[in-house]
Protein backbone atom coordinates (compact mmCIF):
# COMPACT_ATOMS: atom_id res chain seq x y z
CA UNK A 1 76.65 119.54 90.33
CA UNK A 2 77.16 121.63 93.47
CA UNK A 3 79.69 121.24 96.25
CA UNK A 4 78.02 121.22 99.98
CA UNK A 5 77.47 124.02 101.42
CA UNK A 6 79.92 123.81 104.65
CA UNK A 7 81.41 121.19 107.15
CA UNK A 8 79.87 122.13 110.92
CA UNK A 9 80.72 125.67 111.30
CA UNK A 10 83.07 125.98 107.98
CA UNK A 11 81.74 127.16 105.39
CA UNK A 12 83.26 125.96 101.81
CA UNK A 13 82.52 129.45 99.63
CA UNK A 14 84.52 131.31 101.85
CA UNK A 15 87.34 129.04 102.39
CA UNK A 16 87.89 128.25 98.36
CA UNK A 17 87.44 131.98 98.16
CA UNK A 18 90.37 132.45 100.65
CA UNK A 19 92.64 129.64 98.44
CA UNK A 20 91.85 131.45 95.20
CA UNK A 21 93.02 134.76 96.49
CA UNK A 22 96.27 133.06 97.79
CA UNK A 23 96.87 131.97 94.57
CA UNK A 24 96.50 135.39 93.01
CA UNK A 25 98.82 136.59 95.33
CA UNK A 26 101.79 133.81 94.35
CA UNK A 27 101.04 134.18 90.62
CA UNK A 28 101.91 137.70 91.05
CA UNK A 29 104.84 137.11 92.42
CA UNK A 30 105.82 133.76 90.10
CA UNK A 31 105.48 136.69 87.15
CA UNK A 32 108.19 138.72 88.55
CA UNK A 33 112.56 138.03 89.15
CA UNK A 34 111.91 137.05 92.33
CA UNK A 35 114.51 136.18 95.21
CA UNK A 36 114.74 133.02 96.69
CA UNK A 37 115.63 132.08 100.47
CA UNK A 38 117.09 129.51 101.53
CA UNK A 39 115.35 128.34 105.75
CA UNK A 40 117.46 126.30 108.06
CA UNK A 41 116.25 122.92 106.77
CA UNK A 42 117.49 123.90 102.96
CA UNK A 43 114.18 124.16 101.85
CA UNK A 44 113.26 127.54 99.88
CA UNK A 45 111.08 130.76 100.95
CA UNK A 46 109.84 133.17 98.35
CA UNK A 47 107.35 136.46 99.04
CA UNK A 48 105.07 133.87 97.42
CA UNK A 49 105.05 131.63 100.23
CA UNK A 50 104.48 134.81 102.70
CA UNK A 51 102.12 136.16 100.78
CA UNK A 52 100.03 133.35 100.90
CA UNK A 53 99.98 132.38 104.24
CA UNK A 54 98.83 135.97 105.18
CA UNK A 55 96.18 135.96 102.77
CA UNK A 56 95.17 132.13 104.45
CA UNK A 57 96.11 133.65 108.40
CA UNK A 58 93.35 136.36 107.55
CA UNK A 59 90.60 133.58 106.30
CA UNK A 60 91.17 132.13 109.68
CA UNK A 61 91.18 135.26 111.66
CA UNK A 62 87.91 135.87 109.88
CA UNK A 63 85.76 133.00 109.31
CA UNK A 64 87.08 130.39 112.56
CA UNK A 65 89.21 132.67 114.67
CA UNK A 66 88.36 129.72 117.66
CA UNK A 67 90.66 127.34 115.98
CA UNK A 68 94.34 127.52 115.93
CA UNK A 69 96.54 127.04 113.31
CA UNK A 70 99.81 125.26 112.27
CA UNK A 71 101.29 126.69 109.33
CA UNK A 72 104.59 126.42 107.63
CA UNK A 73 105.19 129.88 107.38
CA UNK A 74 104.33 130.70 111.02
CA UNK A 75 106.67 130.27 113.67
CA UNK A 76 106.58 126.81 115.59
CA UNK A 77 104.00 126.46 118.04
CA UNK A 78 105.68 124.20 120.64
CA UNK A 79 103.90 120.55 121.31
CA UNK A 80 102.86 121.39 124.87
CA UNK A 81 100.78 124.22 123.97
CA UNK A 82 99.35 122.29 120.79
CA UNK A 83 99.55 118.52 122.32
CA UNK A 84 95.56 119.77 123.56
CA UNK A 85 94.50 120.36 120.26
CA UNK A 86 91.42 118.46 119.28
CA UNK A 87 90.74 120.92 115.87
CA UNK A 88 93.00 122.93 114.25
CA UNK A 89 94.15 124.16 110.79
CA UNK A 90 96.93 122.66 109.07
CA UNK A 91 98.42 125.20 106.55
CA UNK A 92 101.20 124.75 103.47
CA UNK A 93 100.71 128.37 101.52
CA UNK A 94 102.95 127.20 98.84
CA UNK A 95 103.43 123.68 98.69
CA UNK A 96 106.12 122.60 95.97
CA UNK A 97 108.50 126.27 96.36
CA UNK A 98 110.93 124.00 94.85
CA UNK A 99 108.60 123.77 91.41
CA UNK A 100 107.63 127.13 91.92
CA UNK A 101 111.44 128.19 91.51
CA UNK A 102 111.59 126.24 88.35
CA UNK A 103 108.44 127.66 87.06
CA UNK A 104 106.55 124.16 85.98
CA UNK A 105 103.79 125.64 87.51
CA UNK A 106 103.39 122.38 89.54
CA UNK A 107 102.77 124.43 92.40
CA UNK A 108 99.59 124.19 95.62
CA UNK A 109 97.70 125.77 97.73
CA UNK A 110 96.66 123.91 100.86
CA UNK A 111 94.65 124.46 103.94
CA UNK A 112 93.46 121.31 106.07
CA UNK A 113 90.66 120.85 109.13
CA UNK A 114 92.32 118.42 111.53
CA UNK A 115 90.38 116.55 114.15
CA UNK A 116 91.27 114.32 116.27
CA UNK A 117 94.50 113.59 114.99
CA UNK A 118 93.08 113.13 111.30
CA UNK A 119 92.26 115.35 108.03
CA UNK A 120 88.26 116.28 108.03
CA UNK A 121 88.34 118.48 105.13
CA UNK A 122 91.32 119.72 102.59
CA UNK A 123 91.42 121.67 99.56
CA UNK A 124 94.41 121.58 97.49
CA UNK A 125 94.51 124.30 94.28
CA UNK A 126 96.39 124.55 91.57
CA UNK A 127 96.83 128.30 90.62
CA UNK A 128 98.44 127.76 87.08
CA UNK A 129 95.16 125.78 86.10
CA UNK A 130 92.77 126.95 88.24
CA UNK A 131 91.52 123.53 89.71
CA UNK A 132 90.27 123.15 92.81
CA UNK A 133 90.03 119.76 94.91
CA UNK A 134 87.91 119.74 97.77
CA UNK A 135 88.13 116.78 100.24
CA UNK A 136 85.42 115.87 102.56
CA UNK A 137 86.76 113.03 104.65
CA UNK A 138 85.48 109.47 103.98
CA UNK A 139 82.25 111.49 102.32
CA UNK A 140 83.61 112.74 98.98
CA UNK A 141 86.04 114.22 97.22
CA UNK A 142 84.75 117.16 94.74
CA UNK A 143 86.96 118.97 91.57
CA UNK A 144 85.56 122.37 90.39
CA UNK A 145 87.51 123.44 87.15
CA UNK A 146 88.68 126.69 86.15
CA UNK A 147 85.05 127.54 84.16
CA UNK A 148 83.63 126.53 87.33
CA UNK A 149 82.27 122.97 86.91
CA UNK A 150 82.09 120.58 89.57
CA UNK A 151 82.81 117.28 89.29
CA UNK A 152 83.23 114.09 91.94
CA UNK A 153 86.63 112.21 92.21
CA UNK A 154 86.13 108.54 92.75
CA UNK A 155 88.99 105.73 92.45
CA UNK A 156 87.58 102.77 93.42
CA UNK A 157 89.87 100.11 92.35
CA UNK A 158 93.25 99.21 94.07
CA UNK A 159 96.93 99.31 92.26
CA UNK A 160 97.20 95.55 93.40
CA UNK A 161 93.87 94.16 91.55
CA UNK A 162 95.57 96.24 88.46
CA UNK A 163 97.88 94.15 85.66
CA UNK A 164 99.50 97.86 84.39
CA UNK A 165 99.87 99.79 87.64
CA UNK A 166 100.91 103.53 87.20
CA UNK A 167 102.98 105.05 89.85
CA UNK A 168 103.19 108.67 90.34
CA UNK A 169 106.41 109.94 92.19
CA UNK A 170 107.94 113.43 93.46
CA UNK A 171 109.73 115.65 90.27
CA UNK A 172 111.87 116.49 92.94
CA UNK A 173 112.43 113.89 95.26
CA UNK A 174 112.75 110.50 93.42
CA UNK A 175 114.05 108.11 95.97
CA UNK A 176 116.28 104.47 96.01
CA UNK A 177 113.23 103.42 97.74
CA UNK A 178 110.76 104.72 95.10
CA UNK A 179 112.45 102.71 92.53
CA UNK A 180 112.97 99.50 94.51
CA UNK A 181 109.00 99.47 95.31
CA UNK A 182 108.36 99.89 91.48
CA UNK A 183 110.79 97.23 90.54
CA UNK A 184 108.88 95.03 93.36
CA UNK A 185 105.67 95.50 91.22
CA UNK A 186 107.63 94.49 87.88
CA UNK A 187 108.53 91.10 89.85
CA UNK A 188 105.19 90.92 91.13
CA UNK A 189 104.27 90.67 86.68
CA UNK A 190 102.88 94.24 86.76
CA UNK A 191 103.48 96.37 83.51
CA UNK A 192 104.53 99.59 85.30
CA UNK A 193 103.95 103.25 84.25
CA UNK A 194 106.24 105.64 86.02
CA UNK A 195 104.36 109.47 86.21
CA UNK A 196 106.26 112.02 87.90
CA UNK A 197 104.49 115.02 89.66
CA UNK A 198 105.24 117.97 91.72
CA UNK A 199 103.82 119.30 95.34
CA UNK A 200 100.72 117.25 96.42
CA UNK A 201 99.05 116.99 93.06
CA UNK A 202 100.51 113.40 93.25
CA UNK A 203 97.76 112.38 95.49
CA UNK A 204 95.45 114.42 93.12
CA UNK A 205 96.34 112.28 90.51
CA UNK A 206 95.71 108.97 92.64
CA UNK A 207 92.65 110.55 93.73
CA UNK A 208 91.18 111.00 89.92
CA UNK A 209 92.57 107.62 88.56
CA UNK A 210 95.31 109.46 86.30
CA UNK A 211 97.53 107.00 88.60
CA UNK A 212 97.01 104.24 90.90
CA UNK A 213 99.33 104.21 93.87
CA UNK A 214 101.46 107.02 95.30
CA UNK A 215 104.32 105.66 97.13
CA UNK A 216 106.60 108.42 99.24
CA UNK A 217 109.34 107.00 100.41
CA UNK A 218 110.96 109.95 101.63
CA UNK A 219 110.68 113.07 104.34
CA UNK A 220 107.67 115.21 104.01
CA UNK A 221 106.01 117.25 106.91
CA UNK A 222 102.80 116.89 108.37
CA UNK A 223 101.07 120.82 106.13
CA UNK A 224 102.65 118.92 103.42
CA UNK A 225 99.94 116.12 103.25
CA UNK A 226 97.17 116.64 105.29
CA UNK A 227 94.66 118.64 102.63
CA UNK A 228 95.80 115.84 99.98
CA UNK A 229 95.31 113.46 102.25
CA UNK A 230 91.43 114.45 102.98
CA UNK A 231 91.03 114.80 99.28
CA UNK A 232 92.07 111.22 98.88
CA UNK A 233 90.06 109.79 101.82
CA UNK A 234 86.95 111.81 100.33
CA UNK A 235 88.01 110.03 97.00
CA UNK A 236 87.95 106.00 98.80
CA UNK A 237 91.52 106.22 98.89
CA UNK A 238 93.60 105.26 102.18
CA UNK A 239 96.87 106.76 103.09
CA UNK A 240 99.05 104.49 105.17
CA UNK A 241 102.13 104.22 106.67
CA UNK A 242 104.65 102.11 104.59
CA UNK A 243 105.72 100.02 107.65
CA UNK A 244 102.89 99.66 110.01
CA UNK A 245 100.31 99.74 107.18
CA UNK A 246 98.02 102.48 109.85
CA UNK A 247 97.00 105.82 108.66
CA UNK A 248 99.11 108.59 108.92
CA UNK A 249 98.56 110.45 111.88
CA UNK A 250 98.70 114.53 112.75
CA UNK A 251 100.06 117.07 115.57
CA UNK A 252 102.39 114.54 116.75
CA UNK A 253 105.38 115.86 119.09
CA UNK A 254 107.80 115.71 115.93
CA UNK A 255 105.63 116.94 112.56
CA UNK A 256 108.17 114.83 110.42
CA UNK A 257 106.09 112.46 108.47
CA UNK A 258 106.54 108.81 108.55
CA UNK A 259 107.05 107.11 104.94
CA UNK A 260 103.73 106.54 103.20
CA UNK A 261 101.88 104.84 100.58
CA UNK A 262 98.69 106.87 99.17
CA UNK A 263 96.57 103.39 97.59
């Protein structure tokens, strides 16, 4: 099986080329002592994290230089020079620092096409494996394995048509509300599996069936979902906010997700 050759002007070989070298660039660095930040939010920074993104900045510069970026690593771009922006790139060089630190190696890469307010294409990687998930937006969602082989991710049967549900949750951010929605399902007479997962290869696991409903209940930021969320939409998943049930939407005025259920 072969992955398509590009989305409009964006090409895939290049861009999976781009992720692969920014995850030669962190492994480096996650084989050395390395120092750890800490950024005003609490959240940490590591050369990893830089490295990436400039490794990413230059795949831009390169291959799409006419369309901007938001990335975690870069400074801010204020909403009323973005608020225009039909297309841009939504970045998260190293997403999961805080399982880098520990070394669990459940670590990402991820670079996103936005358009019109939604994930077109994503690819997520996985540098201590090797796999590579390539979202294609309501078309299909594509793994190629370290050796290579490509395979397509389908889940195709909902969490609530399920009698044992598994639930995949943050390593790091396990949540009251994360438990109460899991002890919901127990009422509801499902037998529940709990899975915990670091970085965005939670949706990754929804996305291949190795779970069944992601539910995040707590604060993420907009680079921190958007290629996992066009890997799930490629894999007939939905993404939805946890109150008003509507899709999570991007480049709003504050990037501060809204709670979320990945289903």
């Amino acid at each position: 099986m072969q992955i398509p050759t590009a989305y409009k002007e964006v090409e895939f070989l290049p861009l999976i080329d781009a992720v692969k070298s920014a995850g030669e660039e962190i492994l480096k660095i996650y084989a050395t002592d390395f120092s750890v930040e800490i950024k005003g939010d609490d959240s940490p920074l590591t050369a990893a994290d830089q490295a990436a993104n400039a490794v990413l900045m230059e795949y831009v510069e390169d291959h799409t230089q006419n369309i901007p970026v938001i990335s975690e690593e870069n400074k801010e771009v204020a909403y009323d020079e973005r608020k225009g922006w039909n297309r841009f790139w939504l970045i998260d060089p190293l997403d999961g620092t805080k399982e880098f630190v520990k070394k669990n190696g459940e670590f990402t890469v991820n670079i996103a096409l936005i358009e019109n307010g939604a994930p077109s294409i994503g690819v997520v990687y996985q540098p201590t494996t090797g796999d590579i998930y390539l979202g294609i937006s309501n078309e299909a969602t594509y793994k190629i394995d370290a050796t290579g082989e490509v395979s397509k991710v389908k889940n195709e049967t909902h969490y609530s048509k399920r009698d044992e549900v598994i639930v995949v949750a943050s390593r790091s951010h396990l949540s009251d509300e994360v438990m109460a929605f899991v002890e919901d399902l127990k009422k509801r007479g499902k037998k529940v599996e709990f899975l915990s997962a670091g970085s965005s290869l939670k949706f990754c696991l929804v996305a291949e069936g190795k779970a069944h409903v992601y539910p995040r209940l707590g604060p993420t930021m907009e680079w921190d979902t958007a290629a996992a969320h066009a890997v799930a939409l490629g894999a007939g998943l939905n993404v939805l906010h946890a109150e008003t049930n509507e899709p999570l939407k991007y480049n709003k005025e504050n990037l501060l997700n809204p709670y979320f259920i990945v289903e």
